[in-house]
C-alpha atoms as a PDB file:
ATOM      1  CA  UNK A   1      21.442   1.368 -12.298  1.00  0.00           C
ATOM      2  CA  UNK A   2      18.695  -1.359 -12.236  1.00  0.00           C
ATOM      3  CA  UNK A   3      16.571  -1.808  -9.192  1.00  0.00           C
ATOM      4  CA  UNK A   4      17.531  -4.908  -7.265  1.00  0.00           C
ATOM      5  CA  UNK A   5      14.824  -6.342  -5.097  1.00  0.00           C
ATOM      6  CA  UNK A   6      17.273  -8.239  -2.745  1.00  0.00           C
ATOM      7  CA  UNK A   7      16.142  -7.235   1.212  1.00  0.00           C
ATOM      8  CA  UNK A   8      12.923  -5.830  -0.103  1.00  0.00           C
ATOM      9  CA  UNK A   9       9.972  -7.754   0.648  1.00  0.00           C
ATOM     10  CA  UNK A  10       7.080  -8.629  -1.992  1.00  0.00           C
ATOM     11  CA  UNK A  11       3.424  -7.569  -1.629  1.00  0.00           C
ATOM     12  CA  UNK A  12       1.041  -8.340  -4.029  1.00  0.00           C
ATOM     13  CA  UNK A  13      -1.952  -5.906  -4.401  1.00  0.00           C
ATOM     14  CA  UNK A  14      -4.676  -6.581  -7.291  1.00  0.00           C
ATOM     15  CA  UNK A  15      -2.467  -7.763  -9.842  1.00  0.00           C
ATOM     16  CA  UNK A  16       0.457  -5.262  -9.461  1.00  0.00           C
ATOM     17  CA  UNK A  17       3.270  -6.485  -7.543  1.00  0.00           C
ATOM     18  CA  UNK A  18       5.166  -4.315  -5.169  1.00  0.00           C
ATOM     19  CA  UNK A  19       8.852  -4.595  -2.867  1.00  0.00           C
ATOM     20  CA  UNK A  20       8.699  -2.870   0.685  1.00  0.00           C
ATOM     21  CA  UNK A  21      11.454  -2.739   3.581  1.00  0.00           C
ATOM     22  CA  UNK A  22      11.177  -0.573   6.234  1.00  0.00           C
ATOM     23  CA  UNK A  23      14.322   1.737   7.066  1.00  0.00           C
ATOM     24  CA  UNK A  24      14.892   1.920  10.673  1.00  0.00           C
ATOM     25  CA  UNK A  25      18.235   3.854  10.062  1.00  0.00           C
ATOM     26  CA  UNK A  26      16.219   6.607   8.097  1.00  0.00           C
ATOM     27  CA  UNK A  27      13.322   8.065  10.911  1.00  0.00           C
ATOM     28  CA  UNK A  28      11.771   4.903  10.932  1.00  0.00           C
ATOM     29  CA  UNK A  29      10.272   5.084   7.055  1.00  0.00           C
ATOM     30  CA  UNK A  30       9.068   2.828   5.379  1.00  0.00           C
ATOM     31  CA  UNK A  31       9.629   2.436   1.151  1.00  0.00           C
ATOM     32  CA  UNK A  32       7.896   0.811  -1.306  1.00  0.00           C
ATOM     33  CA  UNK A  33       8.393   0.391  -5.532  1.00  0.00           C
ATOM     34  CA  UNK A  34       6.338  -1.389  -7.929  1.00  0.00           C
ATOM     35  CA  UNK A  35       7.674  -4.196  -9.683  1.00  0.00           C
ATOM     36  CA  UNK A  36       7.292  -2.538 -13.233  1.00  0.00           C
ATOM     37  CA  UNK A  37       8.067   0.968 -12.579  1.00  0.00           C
ATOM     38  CA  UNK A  38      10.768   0.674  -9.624  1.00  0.00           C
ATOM     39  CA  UNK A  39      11.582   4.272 -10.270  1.00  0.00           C
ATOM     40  CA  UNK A  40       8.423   5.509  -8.806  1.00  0.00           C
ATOM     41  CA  UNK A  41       9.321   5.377  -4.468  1.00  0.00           C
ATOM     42  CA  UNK A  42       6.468   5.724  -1.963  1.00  0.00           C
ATOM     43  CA  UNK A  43       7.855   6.760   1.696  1.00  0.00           C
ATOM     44  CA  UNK A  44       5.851   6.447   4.359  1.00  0.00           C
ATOM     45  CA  UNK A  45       6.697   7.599   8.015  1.00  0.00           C
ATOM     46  CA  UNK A  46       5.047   8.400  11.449  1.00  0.00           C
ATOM     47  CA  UNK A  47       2.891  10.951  12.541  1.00  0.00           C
ATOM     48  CA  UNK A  48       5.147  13.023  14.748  1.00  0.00           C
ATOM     49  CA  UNK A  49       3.143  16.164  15.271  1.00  0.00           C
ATOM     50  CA  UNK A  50       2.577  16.691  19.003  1.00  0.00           C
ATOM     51  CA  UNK A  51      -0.634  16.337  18.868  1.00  0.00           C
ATOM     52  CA  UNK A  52      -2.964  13.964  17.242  1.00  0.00           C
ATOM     53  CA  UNK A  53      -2.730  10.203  17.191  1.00  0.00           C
ATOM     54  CA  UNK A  54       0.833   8.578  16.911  1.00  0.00           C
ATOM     55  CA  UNK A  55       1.139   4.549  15.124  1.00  0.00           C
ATOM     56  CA  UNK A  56       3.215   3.377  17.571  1.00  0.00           C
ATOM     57  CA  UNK A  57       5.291   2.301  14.242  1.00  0.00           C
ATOM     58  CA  UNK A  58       5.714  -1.132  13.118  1.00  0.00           C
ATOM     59  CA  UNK A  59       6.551  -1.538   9.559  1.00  0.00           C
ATOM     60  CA  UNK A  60       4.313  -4.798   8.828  1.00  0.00           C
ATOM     61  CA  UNK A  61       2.713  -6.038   5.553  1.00  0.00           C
ATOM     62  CA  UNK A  62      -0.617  -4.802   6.674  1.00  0.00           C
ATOM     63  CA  UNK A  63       1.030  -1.142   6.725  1.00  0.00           C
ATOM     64  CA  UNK A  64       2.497  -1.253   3.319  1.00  0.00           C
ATOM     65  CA  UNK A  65      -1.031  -2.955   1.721  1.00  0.00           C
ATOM     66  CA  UNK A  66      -2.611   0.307   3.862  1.00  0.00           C
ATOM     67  CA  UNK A  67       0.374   3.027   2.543  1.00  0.00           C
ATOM     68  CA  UNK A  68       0.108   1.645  -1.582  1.00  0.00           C
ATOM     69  CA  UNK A  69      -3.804   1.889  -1.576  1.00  0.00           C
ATOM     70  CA  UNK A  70      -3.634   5.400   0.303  1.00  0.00           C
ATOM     71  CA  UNK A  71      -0.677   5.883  -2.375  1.00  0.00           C
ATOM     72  CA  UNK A  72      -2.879   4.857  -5.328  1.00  0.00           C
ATOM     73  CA  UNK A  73      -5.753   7.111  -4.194  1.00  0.00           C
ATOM     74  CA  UNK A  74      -3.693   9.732  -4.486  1.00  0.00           C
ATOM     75  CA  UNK A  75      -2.521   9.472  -7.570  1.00  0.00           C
ATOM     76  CA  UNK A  76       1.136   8.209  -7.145  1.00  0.00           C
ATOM     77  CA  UNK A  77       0.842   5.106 -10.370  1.00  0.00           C
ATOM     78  CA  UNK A  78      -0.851   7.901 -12.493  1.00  0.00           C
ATOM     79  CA  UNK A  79       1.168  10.937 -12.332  1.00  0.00           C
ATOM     80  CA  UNK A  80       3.724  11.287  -9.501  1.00  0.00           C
ATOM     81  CA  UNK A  81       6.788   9.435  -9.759  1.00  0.00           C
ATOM     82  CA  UNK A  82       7.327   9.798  -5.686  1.00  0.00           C
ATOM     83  CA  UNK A  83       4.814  10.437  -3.196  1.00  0.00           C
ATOM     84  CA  UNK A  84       5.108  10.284   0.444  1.00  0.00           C
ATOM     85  CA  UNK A  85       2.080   9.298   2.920  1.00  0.00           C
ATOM     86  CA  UNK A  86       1.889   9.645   6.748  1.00  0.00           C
ATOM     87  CA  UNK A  87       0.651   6.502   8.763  1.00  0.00           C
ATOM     88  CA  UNK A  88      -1.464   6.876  11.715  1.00  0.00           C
ATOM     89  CA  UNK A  89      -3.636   5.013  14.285  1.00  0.00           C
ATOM     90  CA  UNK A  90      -4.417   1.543  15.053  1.00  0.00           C
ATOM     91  CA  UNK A  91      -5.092   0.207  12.769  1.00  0.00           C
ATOM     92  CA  UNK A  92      -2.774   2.083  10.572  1.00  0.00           C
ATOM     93  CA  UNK A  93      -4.527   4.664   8.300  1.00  0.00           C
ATOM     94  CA  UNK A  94      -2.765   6.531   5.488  1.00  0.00           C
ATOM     95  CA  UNK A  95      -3.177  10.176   4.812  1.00  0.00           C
ATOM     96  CA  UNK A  96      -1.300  11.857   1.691  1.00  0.00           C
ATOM     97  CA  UNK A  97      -1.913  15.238  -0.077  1.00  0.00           C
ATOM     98  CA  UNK A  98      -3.234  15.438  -3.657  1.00  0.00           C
ATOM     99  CA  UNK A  99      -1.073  17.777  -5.868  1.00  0.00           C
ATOM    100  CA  UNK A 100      -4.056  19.466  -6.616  1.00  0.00           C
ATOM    101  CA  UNK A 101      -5.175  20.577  -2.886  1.00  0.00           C
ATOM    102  CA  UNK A 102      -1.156  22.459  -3.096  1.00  0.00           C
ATOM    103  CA  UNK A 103      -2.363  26.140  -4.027  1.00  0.00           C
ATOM    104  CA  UNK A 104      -0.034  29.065  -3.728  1.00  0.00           C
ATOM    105  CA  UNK A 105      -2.715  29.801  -1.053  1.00  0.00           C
ATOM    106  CA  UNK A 106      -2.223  26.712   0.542  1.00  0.00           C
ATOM    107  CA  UNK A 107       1.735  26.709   0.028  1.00  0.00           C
ATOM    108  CA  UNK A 108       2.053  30.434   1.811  1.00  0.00           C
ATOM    109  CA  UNK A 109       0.045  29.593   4.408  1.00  0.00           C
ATOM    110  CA  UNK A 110       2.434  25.914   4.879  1.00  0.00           C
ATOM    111  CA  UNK A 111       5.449  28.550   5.016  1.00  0.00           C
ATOM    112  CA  UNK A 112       4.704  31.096   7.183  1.00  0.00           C
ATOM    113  CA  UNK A 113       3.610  28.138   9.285  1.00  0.00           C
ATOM    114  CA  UNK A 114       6.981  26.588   9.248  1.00  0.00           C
ATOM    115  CA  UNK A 115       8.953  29.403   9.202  1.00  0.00           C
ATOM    116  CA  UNK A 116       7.002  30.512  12.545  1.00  0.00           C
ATOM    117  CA  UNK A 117       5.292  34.081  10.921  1.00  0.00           C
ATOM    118  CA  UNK A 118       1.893  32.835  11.147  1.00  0.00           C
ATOM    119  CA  UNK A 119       1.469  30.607  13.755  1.00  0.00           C
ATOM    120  CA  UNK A 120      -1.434  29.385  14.809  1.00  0.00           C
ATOM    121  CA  UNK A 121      -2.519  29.076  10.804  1.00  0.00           C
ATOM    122  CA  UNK A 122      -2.882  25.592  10.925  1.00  0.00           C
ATOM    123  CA  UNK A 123      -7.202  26.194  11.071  1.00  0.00           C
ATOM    124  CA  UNK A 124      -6.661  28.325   8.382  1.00  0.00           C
ATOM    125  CA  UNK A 125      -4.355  25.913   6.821  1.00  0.00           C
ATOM    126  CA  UNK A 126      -7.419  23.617   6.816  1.00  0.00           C
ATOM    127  CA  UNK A 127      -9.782  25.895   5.389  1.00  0.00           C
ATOM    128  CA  UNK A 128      -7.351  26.785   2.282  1.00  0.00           C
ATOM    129  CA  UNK A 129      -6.849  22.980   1.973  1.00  0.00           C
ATOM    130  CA  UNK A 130     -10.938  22.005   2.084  1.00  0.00           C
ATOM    131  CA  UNK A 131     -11.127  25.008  -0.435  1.00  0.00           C
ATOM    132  CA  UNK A 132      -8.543  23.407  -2.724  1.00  0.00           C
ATOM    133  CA  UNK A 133     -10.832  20.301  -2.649  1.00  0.00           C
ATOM    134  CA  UNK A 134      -9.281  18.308   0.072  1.00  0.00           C
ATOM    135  CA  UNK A 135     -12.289  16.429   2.136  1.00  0.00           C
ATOM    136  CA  UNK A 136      -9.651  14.029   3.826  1.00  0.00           C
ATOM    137  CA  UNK A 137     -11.160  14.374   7.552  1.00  0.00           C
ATOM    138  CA  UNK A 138      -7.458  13.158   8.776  1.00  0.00           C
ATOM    139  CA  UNK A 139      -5.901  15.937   7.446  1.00  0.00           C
ATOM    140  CA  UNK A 140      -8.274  18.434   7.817  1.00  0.00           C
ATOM    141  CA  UNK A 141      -9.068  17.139  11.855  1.00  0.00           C
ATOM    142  CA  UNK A 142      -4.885  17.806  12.319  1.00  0.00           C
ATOM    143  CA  UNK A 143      -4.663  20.980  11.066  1.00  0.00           C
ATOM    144  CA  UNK A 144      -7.643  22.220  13.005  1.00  0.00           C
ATOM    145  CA  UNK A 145      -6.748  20.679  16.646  1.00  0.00           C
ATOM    146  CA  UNK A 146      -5.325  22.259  19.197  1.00  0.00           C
ATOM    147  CA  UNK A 147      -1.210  21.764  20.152  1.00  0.00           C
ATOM    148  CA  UNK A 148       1.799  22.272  18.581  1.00  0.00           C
ATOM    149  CA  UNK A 149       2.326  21.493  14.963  1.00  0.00           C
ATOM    150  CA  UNK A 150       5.900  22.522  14.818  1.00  0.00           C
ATOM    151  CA  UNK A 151       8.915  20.705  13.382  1.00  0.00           C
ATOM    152  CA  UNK A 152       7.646  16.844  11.736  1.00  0.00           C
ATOM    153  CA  UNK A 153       3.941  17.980  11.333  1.00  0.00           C
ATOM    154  CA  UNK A 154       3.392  15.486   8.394  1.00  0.00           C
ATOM    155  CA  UNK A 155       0.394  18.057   7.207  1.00  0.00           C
ATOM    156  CA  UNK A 156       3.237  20.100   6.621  1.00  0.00           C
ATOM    157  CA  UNK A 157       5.607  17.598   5.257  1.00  0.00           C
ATOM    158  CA  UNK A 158       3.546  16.713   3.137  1.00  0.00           C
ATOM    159  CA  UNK A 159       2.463  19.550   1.407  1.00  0.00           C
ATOM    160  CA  UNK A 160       6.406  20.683   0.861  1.00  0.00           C
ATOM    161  CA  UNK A 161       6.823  17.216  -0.504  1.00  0.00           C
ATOM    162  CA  UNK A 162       3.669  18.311  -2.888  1.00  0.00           C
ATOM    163  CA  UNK A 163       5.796  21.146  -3.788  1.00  0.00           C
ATOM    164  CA  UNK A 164       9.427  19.575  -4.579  1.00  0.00           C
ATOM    165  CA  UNK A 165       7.997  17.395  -6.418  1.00  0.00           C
ATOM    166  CA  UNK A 166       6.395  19.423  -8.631  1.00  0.00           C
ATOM    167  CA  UNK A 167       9.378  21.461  -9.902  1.00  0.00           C
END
Protein backbone atom coordinates (compact mmCIF):
# COMPACT_ATOMS: atom_id res chain seq x y z
CA UNK A 1 0.00 0.00 0.00
CA UNK A 2 1.48 3.43 -1.00
CA UNK A 3 2.03 6.07 1.60
CA UNK A 4 -0.54 8.83 1.35
CA UNK A 5 0.53 12.13 2.79
CA UNK A 6 -3.09 13.43 3.31
CA UNK A 7 -3.29 14.85 7.30
CA UNK A 8 0.46 14.73 7.48
CA UNK A 9 2.11 17.93 7.52
CA UNK A 10 5.34 18.86 5.32
CA UNK A 11 8.72 19.91 6.77
CA UNK A 12 11.44 20.62 4.75
CA UNK A 13 14.97 19.99 6.24
CA UNK A 14 18.20 20.58 3.91
CA UNK A 15 16.87 19.38 0.82
CA UNK A 16 15.00 16.23 2.03
CA UNK A 17 11.44 16.66 2.51
CA UNK A 18 9.59 15.08 5.35
CA UNK A 19 5.43 14.53 6.51
CA UNK A 20 4.78 14.76 10.41
CA UNK A 21 1.34 14.58 12.43
CA UNK A 22 1.27 14.14 15.84
CA UNK A 23 -1.02 11.22 17.29
CA UNK A 24 -2.82 12.33 20.27
CA UNK A 25 -4.87 9.00 20.29
CA UNK A 26 -1.49 6.99 20.49
CA UNK A 27 0.43 8.41 24.05
CA UNK A 28 0.75 11.60 22.60
CA UNK A 29 3.57 10.53 19.73
CA UNK A 30 4.52 12.14 17.31
CA UNK A 31 5.51 10.40 13.53
CA UNK A 32 7.42 11.45 10.89
CA UNK A 33 8.45 9.76 7.10
CA UNK A 34 10.56 11.10 4.48
CA UNK A 35 9.16 11.90 1.30
CA UNK A 36 11.37 9.31 -0.67
CA UNK A 37 11.58 6.50 1.65
CA UNK A 38 8.03 6.70 3.51
CA UNK A 39 8.73 3.25 4.80
CA UNK A 40 11.31 4.40 7.18
CA UNK A 41 8.85 5.90 10.54
CA UNK A 42 10.49 8.04 13.24
CA UNK A 43 8.24 8.12 16.61
CA UNK A 44 8.87 10.43 18.95
CA UNK A 45 7.12 10.67 22.45
CA UNK A 46 7.52 12.28 25.98
CA UNK A 47 9.80 11.78 28.61
CA UNK A 48 7.67 10.04 31.20
CA UNK A 49 10.23 8.77 33.65
CA UNK A 50 9.48 10.20 37.10
CA UNK A 51 12.20 11.93 37.30
CA UNK A 52 14.07 14.18 35.04
CA UNK A 53 12.67 16.96 32.92
CA UNK A 54 9.16 16.42 31.24
CA UNK A 55 8.27 18.65 27.53
CA UNK A 56 5.17 19.61 28.59
CA UNK A 57 4.28 18.06 24.93
CA UNK A 58 3.23 20.05 22.07
CA UNK A 59 3.72 18.47 18.78
CA UNK A 60 4.88 21.75 16.76
CA UNK A 61 7.11 22.08 13.64
CA UNK A 62 9.98 23.17 15.76
CA UNK A 63 9.71 19.58 17.53
CA UNK A 64 9.69 17.54 14.43
CA UNK A 65 12.80 19.85 12.74
CA UNK A 66 14.42 18.97 16.53
CA UNK A 67 13.20 14.90 16.45
CA UNK A 68 14.55 14.36 12.34
CA UNK A 69 18.02 16.01 13.09
CA UNK A 70 18.30 14.00 16.52
CA UNK A 71 16.90 11.11 14.11
CA UNK A 72 19.59 11.70 11.47
CA UNK A 73 22.39 11.78 14.08
CA UNK A 74 21.55 8.66 14.94
CA UNK A 75 21.62 7.01 12.07
CA UNK A 76 17.88 6.44 11.16
CA UNK A 77 18.35 7.63 6.86
CA UNK A 78 21.53 5.37 6.89
CA UNK A 79 20.69 2.13 8.36
CA UNK A 80 17.52 1.85 10.48
CA UNK A 81 14.36 1.73 8.78
CA UNK A 82 12.47 2.91 12.25
CA UNK A 83 13.91 4.64 15.05
CA UNK A 84 12.23 6.16 17.92
CA UNK A 85 13.61 9.39 19.90
CA UNK A 86 12.44 10.82 23.28
CA UNK A 87 11.73 14.69 23.42
CA UNK A 88 12.57 16.64 26.39
CA UNK A 89 12.88 20.19 27.84
CA UNK A 90 12.15 23.57 26.71
CA UNK A 91 13.17 23.96 24.21
CA UNK A 92 12.60 20.49 23.05
CA UNK A 93 15.81 18.36 22.86
CA UNK A 94 15.95 14.90 21.28
CA UNK A 95 17.73 11.99 22.77
CA UNK A 96 17.83 8.48 20.81
CA UNK A 97 20.12 5.41 21.29
CA UNK A 98 22.68 4.37 18.65
CA UNK A 99 22.40 0.61 17.76
CA UNK A 100 25.82 0.39 18.53
CA UNK A 101 25.74 1.63 22.39
CA UNK A 102 22.93 -1.81 22.60
CA UNK A 103 25.52 -4.49 24.03
CA UNK A 104 24.33 -7.73 25.50
CA UNK A 105 25.88 -5.91 28.52
CA UNK A 106 23.86 -3.08 28.08
CA UNK A 107 20.62 -5.16 27.03
CA UNK A 108 20.87 -7.44 30.48
CA UNK A 109 21.36 -4.75 32.48
CA UNK A 110 17.92 -2.83 30.49
CA UNK A 111 16.10 -6.24 31.56
CA UNK A 112 16.75 -6.94 34.85
CA UNK A 113 15.95 -3.25 35.15
CA UNK A 114 12.54 -3.66 33.75
CA UNK A 115 11.75 -6.79 34.93
CA UNK A 116 12.54 -5.32 38.59
CA UNK A 117 15.79 -7.96 39.46
CA UNK A 118 18.25 -5.30 39.51
CA UNK A 119 16.91 -2.27 40.51
CA UNK A 120 18.64 0.49 41.17
CA UNK A 121 21.00 -0.45 37.87
CA UNK A 122 20.14 2.47 36.14
CA UNK A 123 24.03 4.10 37.26
CA UNK A 124 25.26 1.07 36.12
CA UNK A 125 23.08 1.19 33.16
CA UNK A 126 25.00 4.41 32.39
CA UNK A 127 28.32 3.16 32.82
CA UNK A 128 27.67 0.02 30.36
CA UNK A 129 26.13 2.60 27.96
CA UNK A 130 29.32 5.33 28.16
CA UNK A 131 31.40 2.03 27.75
CA UNK A 132 29.51 1.09 24.59
CA UNK A 133 30.47 4.61 23.32
CA UNK A 134 27.45 6.57 24.24
CA UNK A 135 28.67 10.31 25.39
CA UNK A 136 24.97 11.64 25.06
CA UNK A 137 24.98 13.65 28.56
CA UNK A 138 20.91 13.36 28.33
CA UNK A 139 20.96 9.91 28.50
CA UNK A 140 23.69 9.25 30.53
CA UNK A 141 22.43 12.33 33.28
CA UNK A 142 18.84 10.04 33.37
CA UNK A 143 20.15 6.95 34.03
CA UNK A 144 22.40 8.21 36.77
CA UNK A 145 19.75 10.51 38.79
CA UNK A 146 18.06 9.69 41.53
CA UNK A 147 13.97 8.53 41.40
CA UNK A 148 12.11 6.06 39.91
CA UNK A 149 12.77 4.89 36.42
CA UNK A 150 10.06 2.35 36.30
CA UNK A 151 7.40 1.73 33.65
CA UNK A 152 7.88 4.63 30.40
CA UNK A 153 11.61 5.33 31.27
CA UNK A 154 12.39 6.28 27.57
CA UNK A 155 16.27 5.20 28.46
CA UNK A 156 14.69 2.03 28.64
CA UNK A 157 12.34 2.28 25.79
CA UNK A 158 14.64 3.04 23.88
CA UNK A 159 17.15 0.63 24.17
CA UNK A 160 14.30 -2.34 23.71
CA UNK A 161 13.34 -0.42 20.64
CA UNK A 162 17.33 -0.79 19.76
CA UNK A 163 16.74 -4.37 20.23
CA UNK A 164 13.38 -5.19 18.15
CA UNK A 165 14.61 -3.60 15.67
CA UNK A 166 17.50 -5.35 15.20
CA UNK A 167 16.05 -8.87 14.79
Amino acid sequence: MAFSAEGWRKLVVGERVFYWRDWRANFDALFVRPEVEPYRLLRVTENRCECGPRSGWSATPGLARAAVDCAIEHGWLTAQPALRVCAFSDPARCAGIRREWVTSTVIALAQGIRDRTTLGAMPILADALQDAGCEDADILNHCRAAGLHVGGCWVLDLIFRQVVSAL
